[in-house]
N, C-alpha and C. Protein backbone atom coordinates (compact mmCIF):
# COMPACT_ATOMS: atom_id res chain seq x y z
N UNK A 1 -78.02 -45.40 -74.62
CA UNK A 1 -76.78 -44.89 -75.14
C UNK A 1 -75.86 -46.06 -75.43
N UNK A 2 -75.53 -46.01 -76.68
CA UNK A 2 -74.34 -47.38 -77.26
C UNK A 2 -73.05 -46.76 -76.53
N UNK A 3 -72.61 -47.76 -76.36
CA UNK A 3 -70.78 -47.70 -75.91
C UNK A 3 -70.00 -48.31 -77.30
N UNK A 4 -69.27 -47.71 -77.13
CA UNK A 4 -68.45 -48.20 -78.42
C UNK A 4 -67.10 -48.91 -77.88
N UNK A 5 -67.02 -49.79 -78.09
CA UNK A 5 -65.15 -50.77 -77.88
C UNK A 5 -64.51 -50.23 -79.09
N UNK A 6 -63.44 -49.92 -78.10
CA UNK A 6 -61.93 -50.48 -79.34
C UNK A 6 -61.64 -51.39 -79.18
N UNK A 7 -61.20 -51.99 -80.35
CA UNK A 7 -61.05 -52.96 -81.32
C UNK A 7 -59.41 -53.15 -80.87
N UNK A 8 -59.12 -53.16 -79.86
CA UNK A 8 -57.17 -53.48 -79.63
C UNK A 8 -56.85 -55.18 -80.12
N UNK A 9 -55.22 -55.26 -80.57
CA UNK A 9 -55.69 -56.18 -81.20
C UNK A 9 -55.26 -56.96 -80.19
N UNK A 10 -55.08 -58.30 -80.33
CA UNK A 10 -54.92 -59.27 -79.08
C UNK A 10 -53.52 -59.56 -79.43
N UNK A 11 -52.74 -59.87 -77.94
CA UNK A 11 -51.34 -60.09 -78.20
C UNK A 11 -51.13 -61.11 -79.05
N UNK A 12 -50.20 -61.34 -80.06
CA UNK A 12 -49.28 -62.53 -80.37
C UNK A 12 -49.18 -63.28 -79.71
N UNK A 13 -49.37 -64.91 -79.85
CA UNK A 13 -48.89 -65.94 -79.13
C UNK A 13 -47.61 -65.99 -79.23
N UNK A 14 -46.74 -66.71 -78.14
CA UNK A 14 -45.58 -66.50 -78.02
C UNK A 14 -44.76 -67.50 -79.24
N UNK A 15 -45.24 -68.53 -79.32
CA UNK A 15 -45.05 -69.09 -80.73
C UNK A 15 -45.09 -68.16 -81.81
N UNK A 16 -45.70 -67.30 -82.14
CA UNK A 16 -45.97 -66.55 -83.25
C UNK A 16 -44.79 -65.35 -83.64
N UNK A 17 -44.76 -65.22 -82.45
CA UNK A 17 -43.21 -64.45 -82.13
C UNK A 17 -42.31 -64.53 -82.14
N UNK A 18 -41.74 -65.96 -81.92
CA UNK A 18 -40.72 -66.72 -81.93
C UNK A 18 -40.74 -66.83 -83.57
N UNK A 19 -41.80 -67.15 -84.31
CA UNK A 19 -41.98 -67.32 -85.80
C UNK A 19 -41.05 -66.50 -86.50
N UNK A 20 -41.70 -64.97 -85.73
CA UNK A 20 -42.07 -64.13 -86.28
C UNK A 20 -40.33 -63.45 -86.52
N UNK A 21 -39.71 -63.59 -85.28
CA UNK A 21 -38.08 -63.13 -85.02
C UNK A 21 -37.29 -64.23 -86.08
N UNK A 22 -37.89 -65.07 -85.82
CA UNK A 22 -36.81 -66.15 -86.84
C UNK A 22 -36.58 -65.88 -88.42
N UNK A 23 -37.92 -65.57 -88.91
CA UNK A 23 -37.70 -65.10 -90.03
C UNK A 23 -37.46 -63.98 -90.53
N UNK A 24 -37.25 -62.88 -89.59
CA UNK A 24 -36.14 -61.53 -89.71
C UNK A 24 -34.57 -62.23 -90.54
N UNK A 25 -34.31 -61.57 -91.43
CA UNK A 25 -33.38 -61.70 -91.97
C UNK A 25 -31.94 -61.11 -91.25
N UNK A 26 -30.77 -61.76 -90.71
CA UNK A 26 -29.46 -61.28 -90.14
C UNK A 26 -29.18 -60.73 -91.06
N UNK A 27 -28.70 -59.53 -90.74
CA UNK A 27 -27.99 -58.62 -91.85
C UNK A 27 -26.53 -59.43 -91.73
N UNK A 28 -25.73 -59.67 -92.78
CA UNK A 28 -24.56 -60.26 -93.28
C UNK A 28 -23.11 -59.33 -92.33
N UNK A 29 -22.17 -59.75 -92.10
CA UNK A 29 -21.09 -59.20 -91.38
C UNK A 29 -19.55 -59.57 -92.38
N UNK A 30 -19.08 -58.44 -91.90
CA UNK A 30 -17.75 -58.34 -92.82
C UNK A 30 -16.72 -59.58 -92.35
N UNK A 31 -16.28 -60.30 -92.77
CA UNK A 31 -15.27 -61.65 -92.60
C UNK A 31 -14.13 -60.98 -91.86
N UNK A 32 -14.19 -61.51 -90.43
CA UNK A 32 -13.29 -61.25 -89.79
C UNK A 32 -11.38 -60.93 -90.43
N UNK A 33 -10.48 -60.34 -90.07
CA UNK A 33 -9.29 -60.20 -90.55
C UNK A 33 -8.45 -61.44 -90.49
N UNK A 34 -8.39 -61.58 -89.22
CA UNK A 34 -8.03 -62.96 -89.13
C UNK A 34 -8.50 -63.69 -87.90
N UNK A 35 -8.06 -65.21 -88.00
CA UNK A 35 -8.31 -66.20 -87.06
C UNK A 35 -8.66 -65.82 -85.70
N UNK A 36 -7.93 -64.60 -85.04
CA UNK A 36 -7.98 -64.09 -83.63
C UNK A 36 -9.08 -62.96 -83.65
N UNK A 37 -9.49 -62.83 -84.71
CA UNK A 37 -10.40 -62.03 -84.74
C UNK A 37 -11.97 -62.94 -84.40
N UNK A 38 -11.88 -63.70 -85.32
CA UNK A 38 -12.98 -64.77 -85.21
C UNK A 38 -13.67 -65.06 -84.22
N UNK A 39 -13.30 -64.99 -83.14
CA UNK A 39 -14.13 -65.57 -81.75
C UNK A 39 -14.98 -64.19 -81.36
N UNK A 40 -14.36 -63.30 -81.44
CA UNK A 40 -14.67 -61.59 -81.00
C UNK A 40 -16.16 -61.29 -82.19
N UNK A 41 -15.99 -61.65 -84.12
CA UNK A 41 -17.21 -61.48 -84.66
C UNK A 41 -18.87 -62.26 -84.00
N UNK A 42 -18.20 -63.31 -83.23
CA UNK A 42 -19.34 -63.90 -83.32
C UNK A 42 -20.08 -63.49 -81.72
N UNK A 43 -20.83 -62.94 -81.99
CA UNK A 43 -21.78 -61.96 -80.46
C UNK A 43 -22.65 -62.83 -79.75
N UNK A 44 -22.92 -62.40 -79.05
CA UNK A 44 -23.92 -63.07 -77.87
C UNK A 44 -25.40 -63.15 -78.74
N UNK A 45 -25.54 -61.81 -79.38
CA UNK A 45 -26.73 -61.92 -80.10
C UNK A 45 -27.07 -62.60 -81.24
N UNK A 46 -26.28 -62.70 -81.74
CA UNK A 46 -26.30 -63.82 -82.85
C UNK A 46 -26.87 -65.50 -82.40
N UNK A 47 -26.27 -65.33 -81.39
CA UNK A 47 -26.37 -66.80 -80.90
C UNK A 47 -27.68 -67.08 -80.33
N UNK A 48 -27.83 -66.15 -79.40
CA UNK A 48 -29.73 -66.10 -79.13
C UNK A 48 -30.47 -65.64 -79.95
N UNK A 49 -30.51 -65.68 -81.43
CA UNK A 49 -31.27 -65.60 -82.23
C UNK A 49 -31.56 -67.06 -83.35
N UNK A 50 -29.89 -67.69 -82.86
CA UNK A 50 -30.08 -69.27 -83.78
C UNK A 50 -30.94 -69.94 -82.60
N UNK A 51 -31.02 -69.58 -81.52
CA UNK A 51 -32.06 -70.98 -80.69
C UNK A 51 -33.22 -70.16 -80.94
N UNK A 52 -33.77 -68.95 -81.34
CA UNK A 52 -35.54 -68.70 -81.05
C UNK A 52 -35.70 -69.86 -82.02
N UNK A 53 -35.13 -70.81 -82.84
CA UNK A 53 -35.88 -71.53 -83.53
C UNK A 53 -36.43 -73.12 -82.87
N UNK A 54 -36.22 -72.97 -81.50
CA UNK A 54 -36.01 -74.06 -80.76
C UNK A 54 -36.94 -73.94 -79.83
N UNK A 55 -37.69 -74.89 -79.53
CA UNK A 55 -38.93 -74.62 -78.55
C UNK A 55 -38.46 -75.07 -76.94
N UNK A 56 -37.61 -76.10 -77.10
CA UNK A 56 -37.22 -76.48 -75.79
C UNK A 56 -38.14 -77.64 -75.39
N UNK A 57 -38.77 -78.31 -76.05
CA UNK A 57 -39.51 -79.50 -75.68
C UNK A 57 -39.33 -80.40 -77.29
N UNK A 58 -39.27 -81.53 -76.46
CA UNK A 58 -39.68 -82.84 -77.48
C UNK A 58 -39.98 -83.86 -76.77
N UNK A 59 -40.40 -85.32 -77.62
CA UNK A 59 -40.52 -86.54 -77.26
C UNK A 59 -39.24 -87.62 -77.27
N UNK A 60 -39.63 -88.25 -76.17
CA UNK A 60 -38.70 -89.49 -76.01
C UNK A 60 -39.15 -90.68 -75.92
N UNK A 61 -39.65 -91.70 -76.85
CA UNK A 61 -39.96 -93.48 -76.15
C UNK A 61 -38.71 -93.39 -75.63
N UNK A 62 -39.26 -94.30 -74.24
CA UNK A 62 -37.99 -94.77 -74.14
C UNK A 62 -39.13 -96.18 -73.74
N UNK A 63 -38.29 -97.44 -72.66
CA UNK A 63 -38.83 -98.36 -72.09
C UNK A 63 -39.16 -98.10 -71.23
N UNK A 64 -40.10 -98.80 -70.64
CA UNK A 64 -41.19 -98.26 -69.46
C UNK A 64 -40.59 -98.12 -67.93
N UNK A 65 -39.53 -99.16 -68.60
CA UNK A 65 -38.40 -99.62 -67.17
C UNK A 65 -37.53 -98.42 -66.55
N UNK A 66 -36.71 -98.15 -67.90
CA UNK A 66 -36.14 -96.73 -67.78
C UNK A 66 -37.20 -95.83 -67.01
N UNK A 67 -38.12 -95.47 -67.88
CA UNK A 67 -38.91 -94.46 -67.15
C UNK A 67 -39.32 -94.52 -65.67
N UNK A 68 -39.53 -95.69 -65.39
CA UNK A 68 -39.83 -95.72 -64.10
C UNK A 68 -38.27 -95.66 -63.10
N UNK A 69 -37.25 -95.64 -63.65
CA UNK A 69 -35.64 -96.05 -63.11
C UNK A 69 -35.53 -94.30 -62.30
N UNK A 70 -35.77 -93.84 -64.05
CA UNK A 70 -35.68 -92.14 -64.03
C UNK A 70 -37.01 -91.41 -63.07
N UNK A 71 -37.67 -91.65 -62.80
CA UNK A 71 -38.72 -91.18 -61.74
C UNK A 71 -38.59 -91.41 -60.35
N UNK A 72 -37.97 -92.80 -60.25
CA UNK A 72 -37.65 -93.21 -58.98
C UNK A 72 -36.32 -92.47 -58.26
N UNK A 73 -35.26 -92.38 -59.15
CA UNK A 73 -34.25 -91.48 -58.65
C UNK A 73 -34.63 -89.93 -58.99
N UNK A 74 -35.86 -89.41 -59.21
CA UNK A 74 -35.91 -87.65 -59.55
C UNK A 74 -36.52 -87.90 -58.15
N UNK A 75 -37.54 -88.68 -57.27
CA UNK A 75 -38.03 -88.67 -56.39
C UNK A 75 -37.22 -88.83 -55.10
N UNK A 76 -36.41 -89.84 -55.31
CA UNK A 76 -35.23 -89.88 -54.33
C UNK A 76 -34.14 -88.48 -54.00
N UNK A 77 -33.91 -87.82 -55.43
CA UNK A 77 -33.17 -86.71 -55.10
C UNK A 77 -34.16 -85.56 -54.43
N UNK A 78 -34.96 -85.86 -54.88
CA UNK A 78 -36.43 -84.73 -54.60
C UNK A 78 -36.50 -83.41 -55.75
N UNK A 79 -36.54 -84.02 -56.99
CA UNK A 79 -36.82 -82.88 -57.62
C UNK A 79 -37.34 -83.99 -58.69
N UNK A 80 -37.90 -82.86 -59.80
CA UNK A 80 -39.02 -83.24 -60.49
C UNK A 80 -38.34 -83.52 -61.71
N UNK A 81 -39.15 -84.65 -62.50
CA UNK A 81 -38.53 -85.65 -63.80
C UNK A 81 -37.86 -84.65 -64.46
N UNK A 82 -38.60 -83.56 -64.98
CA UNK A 82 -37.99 -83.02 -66.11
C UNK A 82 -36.85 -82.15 -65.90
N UNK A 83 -36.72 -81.94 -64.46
CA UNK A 83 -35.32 -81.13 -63.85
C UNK A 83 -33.93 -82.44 -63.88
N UNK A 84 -34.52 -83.23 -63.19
CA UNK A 84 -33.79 -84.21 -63.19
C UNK A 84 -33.02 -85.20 -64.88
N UNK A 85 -34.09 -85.40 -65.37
CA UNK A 85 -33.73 -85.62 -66.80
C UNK A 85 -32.66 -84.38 -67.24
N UNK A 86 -33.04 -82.73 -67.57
CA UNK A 86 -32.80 -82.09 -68.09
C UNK A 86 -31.21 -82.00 -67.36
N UNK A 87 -30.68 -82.17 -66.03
CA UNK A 87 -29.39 -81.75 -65.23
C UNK A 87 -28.70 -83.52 -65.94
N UNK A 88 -29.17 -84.39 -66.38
CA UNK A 88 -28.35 -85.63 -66.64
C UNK A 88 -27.94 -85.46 -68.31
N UNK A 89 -28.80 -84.59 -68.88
CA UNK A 89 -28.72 -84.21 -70.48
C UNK A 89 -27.47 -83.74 -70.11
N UNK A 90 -27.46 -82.40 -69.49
CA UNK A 90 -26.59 -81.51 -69.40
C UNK A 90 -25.19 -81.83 -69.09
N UNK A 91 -25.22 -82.77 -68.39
CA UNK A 91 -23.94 -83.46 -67.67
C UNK A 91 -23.26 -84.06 -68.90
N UNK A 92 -23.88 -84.78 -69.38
CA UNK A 92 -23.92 -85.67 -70.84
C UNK A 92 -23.55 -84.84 -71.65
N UNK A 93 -23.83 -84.12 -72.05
CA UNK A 93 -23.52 -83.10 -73.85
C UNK A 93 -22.84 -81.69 -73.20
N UNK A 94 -22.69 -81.71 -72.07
CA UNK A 94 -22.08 -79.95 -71.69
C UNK A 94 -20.63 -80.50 -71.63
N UNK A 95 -19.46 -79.11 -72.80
CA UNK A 95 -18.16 -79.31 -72.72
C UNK A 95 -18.03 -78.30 -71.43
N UNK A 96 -16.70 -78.89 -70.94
CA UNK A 96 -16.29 -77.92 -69.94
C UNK A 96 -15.91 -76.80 -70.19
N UNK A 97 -15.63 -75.83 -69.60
CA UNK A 97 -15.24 -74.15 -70.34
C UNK A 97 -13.79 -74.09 -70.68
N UNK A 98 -12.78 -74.84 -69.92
CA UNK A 98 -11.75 -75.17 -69.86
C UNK A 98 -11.35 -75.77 -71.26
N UNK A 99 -11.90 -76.78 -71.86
CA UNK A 99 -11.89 -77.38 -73.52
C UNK A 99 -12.78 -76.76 -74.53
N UNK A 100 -13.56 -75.38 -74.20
CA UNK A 100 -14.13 -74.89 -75.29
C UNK A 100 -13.14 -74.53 -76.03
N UNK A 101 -13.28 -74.09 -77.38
CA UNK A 101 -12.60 -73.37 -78.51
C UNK A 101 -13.30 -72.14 -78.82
C-alpha cells in the first residue's frame, strides 16, 4: 500500500521575509495640518518597517591592536565582544531623550 505525502510548502527563510515586507508598498498619508501635528503622523509602525531593511550585522577592519584592546576589556567586564562593542556603539550615536525633537 503507497502512502501519499503532502506536499506542504517549506517555511520562508527569514531573509525572504524581511524581502518580502520591504517591498510591500506604504500606502501614502495625508500631510499633517500643522507642525504640532507632525510628531503624532509619524507611528511606531512606520518606523519598524524602515529598519526590516536592515539586517543588524556588518563588517569592521579595524587594527589587530584595537581588536585585541576591545576583547580584553569585553573579558574584563565579563560579557561578550559583540555585547560589549554593540553597548559602546550605543553610547556613541544614542541622543538622549531629553534633546530628541
Amino acid at each position: 500500500m503507497a502512502t501519499t505525502r503532502s506536499k506542504a510548502k517549506r517555511p520562508a527563510s527569514k531573509s525572504a521575509k524581511i524581502k518580502a515586507m520591504a517591498k510591500k508598498a506604504v500606502p501614502a498619508r495625508k500631510a499633517p495640518a500643522s507642525k504640532s501635528n507632525a510628531k503624532t503622523a509619524r507611528t511606531s509602525s512606520a518606523r519598524d518597517e524602515q529598519f526590516l531593511s536592515y539586517s543588524g550585522k556588518f563588517t569592521v577592519r579595524l587594527p589587530r591592536s584595537l581588536h585585541q584592546a576591545l576583547v580584553d576589556r569585553a573579558e574584563k567586564e565579563g560579557v561578550s565582544l559583540n555585547l560589549f562593542v554593540t553597548n559602546a556603539l550605543s553610547r556613541t550615536v544614542a541622543v538622549p531623550s531629553a534633546r530628541r525633537k
